[in-house]
Protein backbone atom coordinates (compact mmCIF):
# COMPACT_ATOMS: atom_id res chain seq x y z
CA UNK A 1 0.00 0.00 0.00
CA UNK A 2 1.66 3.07 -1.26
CA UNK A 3 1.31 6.67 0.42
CA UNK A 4 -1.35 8.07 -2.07
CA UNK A 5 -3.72 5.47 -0.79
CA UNK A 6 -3.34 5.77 2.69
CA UNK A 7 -4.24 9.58 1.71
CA UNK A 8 -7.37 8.67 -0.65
CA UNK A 9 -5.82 10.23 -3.14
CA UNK A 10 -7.37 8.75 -6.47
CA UNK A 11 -4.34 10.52 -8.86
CA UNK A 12 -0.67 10.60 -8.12
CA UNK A 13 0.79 11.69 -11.08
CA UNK A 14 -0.07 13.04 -14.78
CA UNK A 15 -0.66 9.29 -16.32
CA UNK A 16 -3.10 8.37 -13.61
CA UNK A 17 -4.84 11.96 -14.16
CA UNK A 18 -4.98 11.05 -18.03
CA UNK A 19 -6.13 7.71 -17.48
CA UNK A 20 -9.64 9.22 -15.00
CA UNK A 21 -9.84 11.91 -18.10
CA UNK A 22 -9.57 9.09 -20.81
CA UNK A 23 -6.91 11.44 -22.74
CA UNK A 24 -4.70 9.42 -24.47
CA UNK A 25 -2.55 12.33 -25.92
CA UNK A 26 -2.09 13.96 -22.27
CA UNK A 27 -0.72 10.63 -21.06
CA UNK A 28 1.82 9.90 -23.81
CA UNK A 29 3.11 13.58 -23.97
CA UNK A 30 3.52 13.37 -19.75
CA UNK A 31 5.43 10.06 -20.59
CA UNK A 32 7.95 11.90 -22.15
CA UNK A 33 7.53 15.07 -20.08
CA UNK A 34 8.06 13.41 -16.53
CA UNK A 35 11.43 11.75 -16.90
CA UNK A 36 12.59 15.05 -18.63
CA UNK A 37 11.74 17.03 -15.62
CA UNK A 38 13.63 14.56 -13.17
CA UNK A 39 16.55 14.84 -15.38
CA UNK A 40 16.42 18.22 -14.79
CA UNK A 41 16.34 18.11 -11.13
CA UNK A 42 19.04 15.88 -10.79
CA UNK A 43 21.20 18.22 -12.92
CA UNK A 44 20.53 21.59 -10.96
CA UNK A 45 20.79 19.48 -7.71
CA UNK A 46 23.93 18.06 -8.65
CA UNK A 47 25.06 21.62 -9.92
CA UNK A 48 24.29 23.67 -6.94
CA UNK A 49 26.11 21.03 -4.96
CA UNK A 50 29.11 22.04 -6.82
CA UNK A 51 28.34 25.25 -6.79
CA UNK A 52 27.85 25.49 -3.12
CA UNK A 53 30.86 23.35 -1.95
CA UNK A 54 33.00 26.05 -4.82
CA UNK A 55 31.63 28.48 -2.68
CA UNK A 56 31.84 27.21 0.67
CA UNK A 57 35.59 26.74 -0.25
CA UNK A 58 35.65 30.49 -1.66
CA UNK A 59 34.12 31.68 1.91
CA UNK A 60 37.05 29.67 4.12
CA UNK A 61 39.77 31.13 2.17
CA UNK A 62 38.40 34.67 1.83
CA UNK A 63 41.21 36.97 3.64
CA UNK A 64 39.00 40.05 4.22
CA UNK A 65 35.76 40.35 5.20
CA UNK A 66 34.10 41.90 2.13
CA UNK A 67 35.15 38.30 0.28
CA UNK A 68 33.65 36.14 2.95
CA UNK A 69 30.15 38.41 3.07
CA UNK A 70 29.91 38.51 -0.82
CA UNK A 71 30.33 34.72 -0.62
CA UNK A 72 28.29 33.91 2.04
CA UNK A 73 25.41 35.91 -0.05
CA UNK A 74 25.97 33.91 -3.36
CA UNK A 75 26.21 30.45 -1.05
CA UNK A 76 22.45 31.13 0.42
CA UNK A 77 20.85 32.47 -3.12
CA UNK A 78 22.64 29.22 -4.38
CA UNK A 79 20.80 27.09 -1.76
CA UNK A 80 18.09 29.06 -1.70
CA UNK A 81 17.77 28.60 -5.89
CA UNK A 82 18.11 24.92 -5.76
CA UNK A 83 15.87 24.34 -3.33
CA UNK A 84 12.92 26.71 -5.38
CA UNK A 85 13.83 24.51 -8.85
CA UNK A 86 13.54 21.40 -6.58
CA UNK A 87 10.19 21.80 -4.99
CA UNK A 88 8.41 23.84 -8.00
CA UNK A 89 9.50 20.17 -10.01
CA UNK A 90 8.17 18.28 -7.45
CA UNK A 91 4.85 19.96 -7.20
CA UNK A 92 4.50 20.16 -11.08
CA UNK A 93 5.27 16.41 -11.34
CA UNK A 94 3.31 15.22 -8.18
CA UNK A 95 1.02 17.69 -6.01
CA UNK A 96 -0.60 19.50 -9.19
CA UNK A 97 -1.78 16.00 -10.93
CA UNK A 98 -3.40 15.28 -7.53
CA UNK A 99 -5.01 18.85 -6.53
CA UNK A 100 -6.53 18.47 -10.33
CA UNK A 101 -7.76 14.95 -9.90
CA UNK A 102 -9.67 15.93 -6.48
CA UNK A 103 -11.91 18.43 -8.90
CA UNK A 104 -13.19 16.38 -11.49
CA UNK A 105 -15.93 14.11 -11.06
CA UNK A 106 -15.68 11.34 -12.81
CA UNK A 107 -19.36 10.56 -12.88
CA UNK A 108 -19.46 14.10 -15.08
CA UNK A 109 -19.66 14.13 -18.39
CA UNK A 110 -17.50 16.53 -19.20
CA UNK A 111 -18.87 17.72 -22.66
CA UNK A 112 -22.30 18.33 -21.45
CA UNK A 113 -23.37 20.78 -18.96
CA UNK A 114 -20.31 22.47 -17.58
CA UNK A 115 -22.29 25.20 -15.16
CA UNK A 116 -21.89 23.21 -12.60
CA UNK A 117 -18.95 21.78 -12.73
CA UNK A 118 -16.52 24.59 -12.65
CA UNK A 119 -13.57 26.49 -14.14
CA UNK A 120 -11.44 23.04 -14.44
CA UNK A 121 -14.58 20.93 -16.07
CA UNK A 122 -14.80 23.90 -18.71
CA UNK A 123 -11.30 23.64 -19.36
CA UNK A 124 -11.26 20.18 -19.87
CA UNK A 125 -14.33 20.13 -21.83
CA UNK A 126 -12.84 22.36 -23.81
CA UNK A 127 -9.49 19.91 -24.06
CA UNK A 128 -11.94 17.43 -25.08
């Protein structure tokens, strides 16, 4: 039993989302969307690492204090960078599928009467 069902969650990613929307074309462009955006992760991850031990190095061998505080400042907007990129992936890839998937009724149809159904039914009537 994985962690989305313990949390009733019926979507945990952009495949499961396009299979409850029966989109075919959602699911195979997320197929090559969602290892892309890993990839990309793992690059800026591995490059702010780098980055931030460079500068970590830069800020124990500054001599004067005006090198150490303009290091210091480029170390946290490092961290600070990497850590935006890593979460705003994460949510893209995982939270968003999910907070999408808790609007849509799948008991809708979604090219019929779209009053009550809501900004995301319209838009994905009009996908449809």
């Amino acid at each position: 039993m994985n962690l989305f069902s313990l949390l009733g969650a019926s979507v945990s990613g952009w495949t499961d989302l396009a299979d409850k929307l029966e989109q075919d074309w959602i699911k195979q462009m997320f197929d090559i969307l969602s290892p892309i955006l890993w990839a990309i992760m793992a690059v800026v991850g591995a490059a702010g690492i780098v980055y931030s031990v460079f500068l970590g190095v830069n800020l124990a061998r500054a001599e004067d204090q005006s090198k150490r505080d303009e290091a210091k400042k480029r170390l946290i907007t490092t961290i600070i960078a990497v850590a935006v990129v890593v979460v705003l992936i994460i949510f893209f890839n995982t939270l968003l599928p999910m907070i999408i998937g808790a609007f849509i009724d799948p008991t809708k149809d979604l090219g019929g009467n779209v009053e009550t159904g809501g900004v995301i039914q319209l838009a994905i009537s009009l996908i449809k």
